[in-house]
N, C-alpha and C. Protein backbone atom coordinates (compact mmCIF):
# COMPACT_ATOMS: atom_id res chain seq x y z
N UNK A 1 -12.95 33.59 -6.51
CA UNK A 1 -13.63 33.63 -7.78
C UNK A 1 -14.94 34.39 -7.59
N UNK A 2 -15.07 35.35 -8.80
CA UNK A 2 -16.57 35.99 -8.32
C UNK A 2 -17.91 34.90 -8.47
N UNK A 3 -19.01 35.63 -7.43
CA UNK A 3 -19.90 34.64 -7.46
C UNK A 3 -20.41 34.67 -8.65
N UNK A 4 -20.50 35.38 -9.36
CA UNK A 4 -21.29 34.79 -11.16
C UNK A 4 -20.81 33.94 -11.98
N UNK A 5 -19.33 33.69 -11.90
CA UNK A 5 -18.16 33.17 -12.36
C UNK A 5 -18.43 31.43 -11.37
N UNK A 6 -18.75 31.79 -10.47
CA UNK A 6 -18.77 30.17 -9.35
C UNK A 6 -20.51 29.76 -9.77
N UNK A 7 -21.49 30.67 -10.02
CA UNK A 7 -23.11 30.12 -10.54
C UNK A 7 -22.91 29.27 -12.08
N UNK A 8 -22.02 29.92 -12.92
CA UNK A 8 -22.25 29.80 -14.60
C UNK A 8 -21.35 28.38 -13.90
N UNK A 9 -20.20 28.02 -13.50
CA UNK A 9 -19.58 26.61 -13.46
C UNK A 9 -20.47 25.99 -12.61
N UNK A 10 -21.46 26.04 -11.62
CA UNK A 10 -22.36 25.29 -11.13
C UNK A 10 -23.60 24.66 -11.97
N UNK A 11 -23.88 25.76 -12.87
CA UNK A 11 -25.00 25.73 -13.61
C UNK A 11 -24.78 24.68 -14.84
N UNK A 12 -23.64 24.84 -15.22
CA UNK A 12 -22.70 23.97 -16.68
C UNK A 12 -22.44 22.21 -16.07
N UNK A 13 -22.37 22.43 -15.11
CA UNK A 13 -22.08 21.04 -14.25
C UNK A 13 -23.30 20.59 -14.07
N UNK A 14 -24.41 21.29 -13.57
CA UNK A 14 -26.12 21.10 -13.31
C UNK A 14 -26.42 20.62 -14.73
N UNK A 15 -26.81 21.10 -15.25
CA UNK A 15 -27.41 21.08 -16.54
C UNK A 15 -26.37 20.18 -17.57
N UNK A 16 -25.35 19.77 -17.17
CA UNK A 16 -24.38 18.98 -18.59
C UNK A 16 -24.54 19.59 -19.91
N UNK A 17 -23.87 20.74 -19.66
CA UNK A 17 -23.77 21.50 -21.27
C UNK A 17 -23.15 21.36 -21.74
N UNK A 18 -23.65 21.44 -23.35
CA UNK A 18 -22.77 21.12 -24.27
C UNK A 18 -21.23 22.16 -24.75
N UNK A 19 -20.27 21.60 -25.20
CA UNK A 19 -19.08 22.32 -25.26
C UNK A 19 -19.13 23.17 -25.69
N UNK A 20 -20.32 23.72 -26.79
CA UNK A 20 -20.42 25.60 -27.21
C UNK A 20 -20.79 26.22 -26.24
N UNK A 21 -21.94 25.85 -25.33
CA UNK A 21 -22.47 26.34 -24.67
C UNK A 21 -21.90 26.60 -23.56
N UNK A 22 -20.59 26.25 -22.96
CA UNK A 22 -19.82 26.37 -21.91
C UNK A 22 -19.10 27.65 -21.96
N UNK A 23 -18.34 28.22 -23.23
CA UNK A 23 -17.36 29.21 -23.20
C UNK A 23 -18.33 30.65 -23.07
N UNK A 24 -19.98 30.53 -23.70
CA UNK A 24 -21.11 31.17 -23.99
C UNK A 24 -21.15 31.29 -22.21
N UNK A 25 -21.14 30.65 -21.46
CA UNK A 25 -21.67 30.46 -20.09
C UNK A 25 -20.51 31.39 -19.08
N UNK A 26 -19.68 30.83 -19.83
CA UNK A 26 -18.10 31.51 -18.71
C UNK A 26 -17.97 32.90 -19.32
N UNK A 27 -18.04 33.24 -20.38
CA UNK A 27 -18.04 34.57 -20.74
C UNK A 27 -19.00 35.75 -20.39
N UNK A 28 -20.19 35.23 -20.47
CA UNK A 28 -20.82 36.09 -19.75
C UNK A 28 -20.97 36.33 -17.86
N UNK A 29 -20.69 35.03 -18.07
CA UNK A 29 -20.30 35.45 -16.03
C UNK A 29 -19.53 36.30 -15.99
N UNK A 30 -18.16 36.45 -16.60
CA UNK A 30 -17.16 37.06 -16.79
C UNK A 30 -17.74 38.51 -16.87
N UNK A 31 -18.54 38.57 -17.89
CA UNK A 31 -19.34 40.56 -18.35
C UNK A 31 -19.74 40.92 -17.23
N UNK A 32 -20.59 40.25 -16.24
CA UNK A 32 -21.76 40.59 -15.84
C UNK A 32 -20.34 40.66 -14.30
N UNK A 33 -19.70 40.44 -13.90
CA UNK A 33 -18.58 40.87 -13.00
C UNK A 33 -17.90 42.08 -13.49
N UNK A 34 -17.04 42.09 -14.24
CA UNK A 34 -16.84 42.72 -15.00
C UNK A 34 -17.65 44.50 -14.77
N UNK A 35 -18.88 44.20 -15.42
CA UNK A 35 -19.65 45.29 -15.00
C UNK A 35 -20.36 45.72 -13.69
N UNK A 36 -20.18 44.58 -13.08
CA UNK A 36 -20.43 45.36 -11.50
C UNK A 36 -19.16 45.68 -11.28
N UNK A 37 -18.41 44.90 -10.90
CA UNK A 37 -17.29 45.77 -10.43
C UNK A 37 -16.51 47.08 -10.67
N UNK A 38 -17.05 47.35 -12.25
CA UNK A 38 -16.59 49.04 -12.51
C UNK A 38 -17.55 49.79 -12.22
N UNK A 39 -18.54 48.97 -11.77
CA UNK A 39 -20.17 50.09 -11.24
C UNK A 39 -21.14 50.32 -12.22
N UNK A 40 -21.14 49.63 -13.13
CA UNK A 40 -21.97 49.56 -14.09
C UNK A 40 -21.21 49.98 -15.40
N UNK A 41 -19.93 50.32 -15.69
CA UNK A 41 -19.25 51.05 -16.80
C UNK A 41 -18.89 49.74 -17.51
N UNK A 42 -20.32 49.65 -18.68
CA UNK A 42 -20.37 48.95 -20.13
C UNK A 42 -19.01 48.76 -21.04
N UNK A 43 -18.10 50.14 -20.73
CA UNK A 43 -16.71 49.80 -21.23
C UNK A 43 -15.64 48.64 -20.91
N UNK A 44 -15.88 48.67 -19.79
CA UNK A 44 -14.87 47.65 -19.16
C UNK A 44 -15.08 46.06 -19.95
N UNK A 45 -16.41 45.69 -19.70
CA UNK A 45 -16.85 44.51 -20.35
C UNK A 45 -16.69 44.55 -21.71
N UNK A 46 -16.91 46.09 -23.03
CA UNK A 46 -16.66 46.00 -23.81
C UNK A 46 -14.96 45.39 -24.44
N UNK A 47 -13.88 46.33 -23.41
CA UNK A 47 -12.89 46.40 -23.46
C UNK A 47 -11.98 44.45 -23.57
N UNK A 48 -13.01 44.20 -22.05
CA UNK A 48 -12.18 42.78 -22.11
C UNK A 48 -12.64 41.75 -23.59
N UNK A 49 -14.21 42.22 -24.06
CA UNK A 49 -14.88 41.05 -25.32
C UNK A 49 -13.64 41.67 -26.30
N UNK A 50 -13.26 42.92 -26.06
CA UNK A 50 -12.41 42.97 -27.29
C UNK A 50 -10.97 41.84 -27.63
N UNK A 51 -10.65 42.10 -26.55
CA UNK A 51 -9.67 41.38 -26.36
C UNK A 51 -9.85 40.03 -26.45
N UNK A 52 -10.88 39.09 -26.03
CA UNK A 52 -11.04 37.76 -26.47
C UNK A 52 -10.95 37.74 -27.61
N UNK A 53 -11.80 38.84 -28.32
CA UNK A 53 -11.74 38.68 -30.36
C UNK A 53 -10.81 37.96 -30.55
N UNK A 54 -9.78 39.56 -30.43
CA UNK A 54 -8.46 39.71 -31.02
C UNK A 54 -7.61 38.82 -30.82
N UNK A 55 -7.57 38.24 -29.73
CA UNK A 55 -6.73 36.95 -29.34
C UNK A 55 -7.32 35.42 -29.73
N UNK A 56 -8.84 35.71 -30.25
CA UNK A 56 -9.27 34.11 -31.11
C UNK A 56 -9.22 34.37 -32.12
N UNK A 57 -8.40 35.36 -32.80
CA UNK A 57 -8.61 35.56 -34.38
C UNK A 57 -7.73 34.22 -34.86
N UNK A 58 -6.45 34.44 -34.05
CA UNK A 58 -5.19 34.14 -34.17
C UNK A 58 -4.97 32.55 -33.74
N UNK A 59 -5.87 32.42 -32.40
CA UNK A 59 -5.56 31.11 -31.88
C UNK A 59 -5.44 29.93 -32.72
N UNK A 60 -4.36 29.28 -32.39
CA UNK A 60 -3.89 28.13 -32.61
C UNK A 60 -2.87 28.18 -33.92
N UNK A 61 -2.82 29.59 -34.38
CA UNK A 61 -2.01 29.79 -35.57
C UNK A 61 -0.60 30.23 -35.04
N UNK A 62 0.40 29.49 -35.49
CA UNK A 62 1.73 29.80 -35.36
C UNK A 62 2.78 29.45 -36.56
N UNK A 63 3.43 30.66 -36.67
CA UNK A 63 4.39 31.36 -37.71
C UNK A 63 5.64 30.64 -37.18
């Protein structure tokens, strides 16, 4: 697991955050990997927030 990704679940466990504030916490660990690992290319991180959207537009709705 990347280390920003292993600080934000240390930090959420430290601090007892509240349940908005958790997905707020894991997501940006997520960017901030994300964008190092393509070397700084802002797209990549854009690319994956897109995809969370698009896939919580929908959640929990089934046809």
């Amino acid at each position: 697991m990347a280390q920003s990704v292993s600080r934000a679940l240390h930090a959420i466990k430290r601090y007892n955050a509240r349940p908005e504030q958790i997905d707020q916490a894991i997501l940006s660990a997520i960017n901030v990997t994300l964008c190092l690992a393509s070397g700084g290319d802002d797209r990549v991180a854009e690319g994956f927030n897109a995809d969370v959207a698009l896939s919580g537009r929908g959640f929990g709705l089934r046809h």
